[in-house]
PDB file of N, CA and C in Angstrom:
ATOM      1  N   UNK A   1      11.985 -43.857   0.782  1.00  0.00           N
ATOM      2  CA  UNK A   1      11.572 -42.682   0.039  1.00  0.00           C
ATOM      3  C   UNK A   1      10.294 -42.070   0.623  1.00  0.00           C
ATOM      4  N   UNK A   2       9.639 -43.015   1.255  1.00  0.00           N
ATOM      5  CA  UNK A   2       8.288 -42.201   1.442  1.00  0.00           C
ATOM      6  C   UNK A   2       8.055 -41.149   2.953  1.00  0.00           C
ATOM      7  N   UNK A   3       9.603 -41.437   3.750  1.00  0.00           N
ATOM      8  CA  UNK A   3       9.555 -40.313   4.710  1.00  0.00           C
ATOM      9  C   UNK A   3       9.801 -39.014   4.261  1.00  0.00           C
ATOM     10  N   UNK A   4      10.826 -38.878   3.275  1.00  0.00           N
ATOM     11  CA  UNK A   4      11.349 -38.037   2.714  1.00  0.00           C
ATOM     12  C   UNK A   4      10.073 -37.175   1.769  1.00  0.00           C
ATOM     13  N   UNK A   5       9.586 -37.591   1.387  1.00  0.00           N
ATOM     14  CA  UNK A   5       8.243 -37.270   0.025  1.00  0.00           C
ATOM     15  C   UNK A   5       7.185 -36.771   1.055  1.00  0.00           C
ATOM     16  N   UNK A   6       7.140 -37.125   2.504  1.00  0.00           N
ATOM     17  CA  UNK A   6       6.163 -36.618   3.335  1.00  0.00           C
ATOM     18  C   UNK A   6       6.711 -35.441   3.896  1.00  0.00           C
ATOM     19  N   UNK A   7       8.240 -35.506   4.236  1.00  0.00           N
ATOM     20  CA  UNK A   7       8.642 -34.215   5.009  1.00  0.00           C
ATOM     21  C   UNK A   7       8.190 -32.518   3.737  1.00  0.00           C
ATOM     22  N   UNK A   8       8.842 -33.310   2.468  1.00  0.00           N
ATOM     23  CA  UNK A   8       8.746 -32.721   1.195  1.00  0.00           C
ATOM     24  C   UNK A   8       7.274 -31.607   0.928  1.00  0.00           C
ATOM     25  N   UNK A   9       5.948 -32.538   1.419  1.00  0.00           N
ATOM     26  CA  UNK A   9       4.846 -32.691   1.229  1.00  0.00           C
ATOM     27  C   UNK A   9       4.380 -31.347   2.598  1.00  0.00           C
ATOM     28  N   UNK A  10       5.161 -31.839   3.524  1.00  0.00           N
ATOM     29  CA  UNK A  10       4.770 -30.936   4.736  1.00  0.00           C
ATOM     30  C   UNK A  10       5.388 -29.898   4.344  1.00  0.00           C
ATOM     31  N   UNK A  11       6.777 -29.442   4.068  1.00  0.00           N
ATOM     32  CA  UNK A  11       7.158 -27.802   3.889  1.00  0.00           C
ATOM     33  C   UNK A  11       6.442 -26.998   2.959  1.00  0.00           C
ATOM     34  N   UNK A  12       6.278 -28.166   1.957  1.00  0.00           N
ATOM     35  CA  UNK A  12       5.356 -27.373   0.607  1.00  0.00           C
ATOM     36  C   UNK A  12       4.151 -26.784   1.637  1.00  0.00           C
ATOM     37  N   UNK A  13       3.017 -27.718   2.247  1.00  0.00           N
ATOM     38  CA  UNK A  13       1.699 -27.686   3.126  1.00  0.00           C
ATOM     39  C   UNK A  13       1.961 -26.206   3.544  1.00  0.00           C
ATOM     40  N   UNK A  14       3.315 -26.003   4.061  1.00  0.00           N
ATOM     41  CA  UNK A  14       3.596 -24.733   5.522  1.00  0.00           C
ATOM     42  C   UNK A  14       3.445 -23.455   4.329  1.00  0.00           C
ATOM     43  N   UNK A  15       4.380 -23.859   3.588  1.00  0.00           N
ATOM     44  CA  UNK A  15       4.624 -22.425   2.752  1.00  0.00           C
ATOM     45  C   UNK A  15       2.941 -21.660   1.970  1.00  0.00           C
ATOM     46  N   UNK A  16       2.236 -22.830   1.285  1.00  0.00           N
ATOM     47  CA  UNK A  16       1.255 -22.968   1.349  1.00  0.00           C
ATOM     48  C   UNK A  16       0.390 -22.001   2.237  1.00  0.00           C
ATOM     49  N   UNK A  17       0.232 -22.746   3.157  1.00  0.00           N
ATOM     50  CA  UNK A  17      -0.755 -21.735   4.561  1.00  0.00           C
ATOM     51  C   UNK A  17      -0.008 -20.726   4.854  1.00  0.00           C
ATOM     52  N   UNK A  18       1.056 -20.551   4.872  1.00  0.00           N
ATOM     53  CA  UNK A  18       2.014 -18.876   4.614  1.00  0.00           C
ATOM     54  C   UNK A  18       1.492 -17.962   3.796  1.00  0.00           C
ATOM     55  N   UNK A  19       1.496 -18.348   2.338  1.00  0.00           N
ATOM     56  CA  UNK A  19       0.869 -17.816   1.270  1.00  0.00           C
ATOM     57  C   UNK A  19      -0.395 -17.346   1.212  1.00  0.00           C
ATOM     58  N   UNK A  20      -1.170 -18.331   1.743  1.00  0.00           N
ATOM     59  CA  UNK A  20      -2.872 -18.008   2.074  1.00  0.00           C
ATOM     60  C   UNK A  20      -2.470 -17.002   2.923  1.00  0.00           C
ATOM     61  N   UNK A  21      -2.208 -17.223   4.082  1.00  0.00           N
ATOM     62  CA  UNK A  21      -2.523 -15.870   4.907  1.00  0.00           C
ATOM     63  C   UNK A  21      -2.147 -14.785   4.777  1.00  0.00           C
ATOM     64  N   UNK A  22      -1.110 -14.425   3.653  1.00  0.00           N
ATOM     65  CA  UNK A  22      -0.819 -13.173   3.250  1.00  0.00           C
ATOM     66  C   UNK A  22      -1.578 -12.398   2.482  1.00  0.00           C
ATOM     67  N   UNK A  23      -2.344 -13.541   1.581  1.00  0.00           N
ATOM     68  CA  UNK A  23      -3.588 -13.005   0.759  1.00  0.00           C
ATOM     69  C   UNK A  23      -4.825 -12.782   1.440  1.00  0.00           C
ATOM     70  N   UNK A  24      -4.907 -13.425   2.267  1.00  0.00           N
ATOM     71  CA  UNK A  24      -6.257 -12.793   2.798  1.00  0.00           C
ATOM     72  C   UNK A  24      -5.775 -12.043   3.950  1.00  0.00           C
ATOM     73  N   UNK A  25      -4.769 -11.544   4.340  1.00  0.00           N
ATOM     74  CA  UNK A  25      -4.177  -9.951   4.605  1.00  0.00           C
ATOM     75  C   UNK A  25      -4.781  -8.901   3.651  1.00  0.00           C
ATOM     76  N   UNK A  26      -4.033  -9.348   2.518  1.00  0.00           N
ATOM     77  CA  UNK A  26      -4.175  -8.608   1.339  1.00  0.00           C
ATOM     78  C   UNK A  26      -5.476  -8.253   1.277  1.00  0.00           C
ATOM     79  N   UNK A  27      -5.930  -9.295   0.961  1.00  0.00           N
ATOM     80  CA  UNK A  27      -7.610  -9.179   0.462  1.00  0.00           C
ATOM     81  C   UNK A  27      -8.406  -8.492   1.815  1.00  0.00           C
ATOM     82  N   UNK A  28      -8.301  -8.129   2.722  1.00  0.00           N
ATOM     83  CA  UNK A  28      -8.644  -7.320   3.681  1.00  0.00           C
ATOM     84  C   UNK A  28      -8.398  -5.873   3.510  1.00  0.00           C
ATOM     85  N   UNK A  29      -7.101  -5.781   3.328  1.00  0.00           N
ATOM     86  CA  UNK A  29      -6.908  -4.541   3.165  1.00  0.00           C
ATOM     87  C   UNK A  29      -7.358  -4.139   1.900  1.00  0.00           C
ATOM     88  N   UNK A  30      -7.292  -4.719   0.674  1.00  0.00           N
ATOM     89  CA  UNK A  30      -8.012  -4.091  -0.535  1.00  0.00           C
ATOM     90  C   UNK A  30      -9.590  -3.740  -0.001  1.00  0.00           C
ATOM     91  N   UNK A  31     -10.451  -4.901   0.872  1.00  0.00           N
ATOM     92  CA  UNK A  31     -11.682  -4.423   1.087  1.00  0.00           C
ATOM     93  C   UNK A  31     -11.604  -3.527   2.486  1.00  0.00           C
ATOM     94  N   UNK A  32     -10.950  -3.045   3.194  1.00  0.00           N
ATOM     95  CA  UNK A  32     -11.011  -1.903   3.733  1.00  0.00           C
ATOM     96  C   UNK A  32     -10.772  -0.577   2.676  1.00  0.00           C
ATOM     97  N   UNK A  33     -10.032  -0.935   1.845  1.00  0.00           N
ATOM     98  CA  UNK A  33      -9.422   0.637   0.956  1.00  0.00           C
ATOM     99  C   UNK A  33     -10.779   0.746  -0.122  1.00  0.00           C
ATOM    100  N   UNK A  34     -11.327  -0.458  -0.498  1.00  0.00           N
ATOM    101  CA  UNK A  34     -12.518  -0.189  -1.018  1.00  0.00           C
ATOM    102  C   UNK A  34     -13.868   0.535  -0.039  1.00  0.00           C
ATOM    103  N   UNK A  35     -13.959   0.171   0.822  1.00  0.00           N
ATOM    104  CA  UNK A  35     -14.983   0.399   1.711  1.00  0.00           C
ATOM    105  C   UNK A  35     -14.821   2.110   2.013  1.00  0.00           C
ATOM    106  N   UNK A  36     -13.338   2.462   2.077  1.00  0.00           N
ATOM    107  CA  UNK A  36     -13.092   3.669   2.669  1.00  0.00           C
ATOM    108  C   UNK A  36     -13.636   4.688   1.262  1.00  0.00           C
ATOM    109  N   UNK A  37     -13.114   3.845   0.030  1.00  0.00           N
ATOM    110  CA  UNK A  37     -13.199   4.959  -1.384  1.00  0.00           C
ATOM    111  C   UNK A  37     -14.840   5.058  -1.559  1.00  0.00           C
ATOM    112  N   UNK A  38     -15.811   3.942  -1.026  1.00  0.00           N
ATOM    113  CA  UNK A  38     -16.962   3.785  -1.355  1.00  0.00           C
ATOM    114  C   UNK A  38     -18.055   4.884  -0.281  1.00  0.00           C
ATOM    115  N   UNK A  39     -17.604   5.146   0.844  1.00  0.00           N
ATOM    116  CA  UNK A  39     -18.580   5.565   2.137  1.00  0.00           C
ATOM    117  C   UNK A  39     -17.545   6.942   2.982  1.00  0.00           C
ATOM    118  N   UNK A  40     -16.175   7.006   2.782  1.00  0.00           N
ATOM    119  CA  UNK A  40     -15.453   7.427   3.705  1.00  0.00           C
ATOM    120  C   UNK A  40     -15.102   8.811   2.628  1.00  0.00           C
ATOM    121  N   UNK A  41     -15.823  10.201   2.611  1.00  0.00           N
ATOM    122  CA  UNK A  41     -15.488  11.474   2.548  1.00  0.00           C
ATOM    123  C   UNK A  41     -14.149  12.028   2.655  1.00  0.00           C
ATOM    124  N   UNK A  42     -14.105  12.173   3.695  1.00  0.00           N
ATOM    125  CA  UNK A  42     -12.834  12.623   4.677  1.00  0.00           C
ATOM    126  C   UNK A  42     -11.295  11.964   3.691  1.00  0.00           C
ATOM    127  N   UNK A  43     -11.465  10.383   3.731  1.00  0.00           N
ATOM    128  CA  UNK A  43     -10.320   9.166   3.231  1.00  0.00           C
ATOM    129  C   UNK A  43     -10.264  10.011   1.395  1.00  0.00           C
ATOM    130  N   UNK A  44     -11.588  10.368   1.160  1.00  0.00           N
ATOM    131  CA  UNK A  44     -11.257  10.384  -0.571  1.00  0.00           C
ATOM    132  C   UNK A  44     -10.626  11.564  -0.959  1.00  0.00           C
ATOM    133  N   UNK A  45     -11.453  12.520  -0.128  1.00  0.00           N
ATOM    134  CA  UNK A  45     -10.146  14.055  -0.066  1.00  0.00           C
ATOM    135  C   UNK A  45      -8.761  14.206   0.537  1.00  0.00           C
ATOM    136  N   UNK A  46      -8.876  13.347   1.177  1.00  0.00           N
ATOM    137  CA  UNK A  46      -7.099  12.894   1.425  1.00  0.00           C
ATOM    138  C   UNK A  46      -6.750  12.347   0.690  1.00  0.00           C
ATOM    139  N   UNK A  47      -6.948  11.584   0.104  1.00  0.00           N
ATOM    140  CA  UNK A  47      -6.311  10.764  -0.946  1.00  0.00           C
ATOM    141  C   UNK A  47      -6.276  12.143  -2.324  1.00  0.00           C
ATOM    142  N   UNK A  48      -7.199  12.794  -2.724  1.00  0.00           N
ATOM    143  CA  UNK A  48      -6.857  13.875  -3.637  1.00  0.00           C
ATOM    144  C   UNK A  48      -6.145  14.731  -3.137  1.00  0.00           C
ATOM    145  N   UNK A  49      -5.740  14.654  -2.270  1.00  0.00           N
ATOM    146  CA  UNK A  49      -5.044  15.870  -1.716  1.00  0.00           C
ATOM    147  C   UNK A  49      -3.179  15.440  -1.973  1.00  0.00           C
ATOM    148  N   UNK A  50      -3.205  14.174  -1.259  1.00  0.00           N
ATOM    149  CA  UNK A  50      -1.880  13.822  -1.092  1.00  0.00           C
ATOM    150  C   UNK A  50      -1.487  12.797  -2.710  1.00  0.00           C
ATOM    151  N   UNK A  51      -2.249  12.239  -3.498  1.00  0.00           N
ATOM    152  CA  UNK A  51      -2.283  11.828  -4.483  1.00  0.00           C
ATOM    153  C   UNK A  51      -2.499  12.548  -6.268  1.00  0.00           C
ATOM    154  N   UNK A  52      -2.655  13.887  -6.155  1.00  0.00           N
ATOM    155  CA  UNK A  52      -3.278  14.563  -6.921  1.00  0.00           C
ATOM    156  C   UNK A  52      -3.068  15.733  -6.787  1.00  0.00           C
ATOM    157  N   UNK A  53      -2.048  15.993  -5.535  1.00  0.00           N
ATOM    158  CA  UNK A  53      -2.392  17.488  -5.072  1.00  0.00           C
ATOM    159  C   UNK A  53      -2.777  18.562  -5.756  1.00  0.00           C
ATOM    160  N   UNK A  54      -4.533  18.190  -5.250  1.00  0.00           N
ATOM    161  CA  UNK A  54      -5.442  18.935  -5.518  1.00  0.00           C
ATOM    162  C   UNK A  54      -5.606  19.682  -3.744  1.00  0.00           C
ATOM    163  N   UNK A  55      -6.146  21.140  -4.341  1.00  0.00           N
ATOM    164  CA  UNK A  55      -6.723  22.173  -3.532  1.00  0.00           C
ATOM    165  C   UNK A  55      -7.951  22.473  -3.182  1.00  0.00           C
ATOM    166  N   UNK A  56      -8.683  23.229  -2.149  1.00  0.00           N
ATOM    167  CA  UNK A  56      -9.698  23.792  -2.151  1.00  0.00           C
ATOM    168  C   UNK A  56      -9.724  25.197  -2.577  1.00  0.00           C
ATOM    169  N   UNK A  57     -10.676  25.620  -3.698  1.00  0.00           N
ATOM    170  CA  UNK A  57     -10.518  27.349  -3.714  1.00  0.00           C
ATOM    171  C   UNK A  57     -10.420  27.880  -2.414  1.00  0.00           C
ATOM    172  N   UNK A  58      -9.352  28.828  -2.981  1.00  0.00           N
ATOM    173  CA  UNK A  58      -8.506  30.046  -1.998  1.00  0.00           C
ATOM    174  C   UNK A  58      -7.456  29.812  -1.309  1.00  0.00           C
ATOM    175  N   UNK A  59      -7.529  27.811  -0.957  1.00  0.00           N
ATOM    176  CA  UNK A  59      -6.189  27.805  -0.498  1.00  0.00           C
ATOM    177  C   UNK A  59      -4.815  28.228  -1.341  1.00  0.00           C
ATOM    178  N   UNK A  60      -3.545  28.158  -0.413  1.00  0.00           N
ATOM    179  CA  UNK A  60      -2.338  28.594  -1.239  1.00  0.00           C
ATOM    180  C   UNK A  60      -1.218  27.135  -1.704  1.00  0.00           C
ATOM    181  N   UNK A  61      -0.650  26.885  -2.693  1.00  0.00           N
ATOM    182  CA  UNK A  61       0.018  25.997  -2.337  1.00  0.00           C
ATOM    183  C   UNK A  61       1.701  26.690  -2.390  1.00  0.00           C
ATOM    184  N   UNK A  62       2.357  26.428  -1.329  1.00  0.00           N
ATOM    185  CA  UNK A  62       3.851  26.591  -1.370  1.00  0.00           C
ATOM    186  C   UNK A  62       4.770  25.508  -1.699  1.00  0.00           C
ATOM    187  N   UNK A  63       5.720  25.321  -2.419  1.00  0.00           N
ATOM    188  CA  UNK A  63       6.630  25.228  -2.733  1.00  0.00           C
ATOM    189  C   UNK A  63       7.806  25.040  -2.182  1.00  0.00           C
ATOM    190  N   UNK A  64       8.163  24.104  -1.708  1.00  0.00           N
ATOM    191  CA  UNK A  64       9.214  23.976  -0.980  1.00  0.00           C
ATOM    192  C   UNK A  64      10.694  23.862  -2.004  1.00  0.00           C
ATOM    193  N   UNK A  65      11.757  23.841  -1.804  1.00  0.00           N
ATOM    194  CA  UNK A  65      13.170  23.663  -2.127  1.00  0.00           C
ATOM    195  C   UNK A  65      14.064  23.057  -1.345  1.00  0.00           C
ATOM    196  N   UNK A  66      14.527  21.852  -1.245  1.00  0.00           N
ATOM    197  CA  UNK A  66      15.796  21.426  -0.046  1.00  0.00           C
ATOM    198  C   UNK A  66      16.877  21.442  -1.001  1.00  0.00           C
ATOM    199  N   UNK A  67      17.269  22.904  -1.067  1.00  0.00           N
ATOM    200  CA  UNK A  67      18.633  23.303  -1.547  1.00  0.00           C
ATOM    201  C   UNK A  67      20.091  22.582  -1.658  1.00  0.00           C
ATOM    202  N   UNK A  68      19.889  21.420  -0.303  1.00  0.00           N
ATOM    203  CA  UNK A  68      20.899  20.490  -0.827  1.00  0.00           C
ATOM    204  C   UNK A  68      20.769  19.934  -1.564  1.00  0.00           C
ATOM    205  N   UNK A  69      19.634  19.616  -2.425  1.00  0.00           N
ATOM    206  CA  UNK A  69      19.571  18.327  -3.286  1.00  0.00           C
ATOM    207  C   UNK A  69      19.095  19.440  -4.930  1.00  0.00           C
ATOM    208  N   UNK A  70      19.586  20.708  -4.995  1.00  0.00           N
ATOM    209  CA  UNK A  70      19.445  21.361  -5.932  1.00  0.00           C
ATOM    210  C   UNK A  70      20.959  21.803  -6.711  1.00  0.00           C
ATOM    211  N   UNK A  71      20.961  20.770  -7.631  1.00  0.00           N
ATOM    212  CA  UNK A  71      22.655  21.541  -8.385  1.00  0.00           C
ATOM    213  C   UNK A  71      23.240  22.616  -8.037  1.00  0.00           C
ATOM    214  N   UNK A  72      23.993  22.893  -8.080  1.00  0.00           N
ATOM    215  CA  UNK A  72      24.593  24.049  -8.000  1.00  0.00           C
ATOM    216  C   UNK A  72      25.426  24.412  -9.802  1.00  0.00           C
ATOM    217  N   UNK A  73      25.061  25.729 -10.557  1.00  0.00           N
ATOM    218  CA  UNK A  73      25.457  25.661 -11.286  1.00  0.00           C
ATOM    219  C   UNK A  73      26.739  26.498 -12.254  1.00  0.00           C
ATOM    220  N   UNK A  74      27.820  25.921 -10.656  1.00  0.00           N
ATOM    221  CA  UNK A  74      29.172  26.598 -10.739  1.00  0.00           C
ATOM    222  C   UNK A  74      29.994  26.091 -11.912  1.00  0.00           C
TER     223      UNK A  74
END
């Protein structure tokens, strides 16, 4: 039993250090996206722009339609 309970012991170990390193992926990229919302101008008006679409006075916003994906109401 006790080879078996070690192999057991090792896949758990792997998946384990799999797991970690996805989180501190993660946790990188949350502190880059923080860093960018905290110091980065440019990143926060893009983000209102494409998240909020928000404008600057005077710009225009258009309206698009892809007519295939608009009923038709024959």
């Amino acid at each position: 039993m006790g080879i078996i309970k070690w192999y057991q012991l090792r896949q758990e170990r792997y998946q384990v250090q799999i797991e970690i390193e996805g989180l501190i992926l993660e946790e990188k990229k949350l502190l880059e996206e923080l860093d960018n919302l905290e110091n980065n101008d440019d990143y926060i008006k893009k983000l209102a722009r494409e998240r909020f679409h928000m404008v600057r006075p005077g710009e225009k916003i258009f309206r698009v339609i892809d007519r295939r994906k608009v009923k038709k109401n024959n």
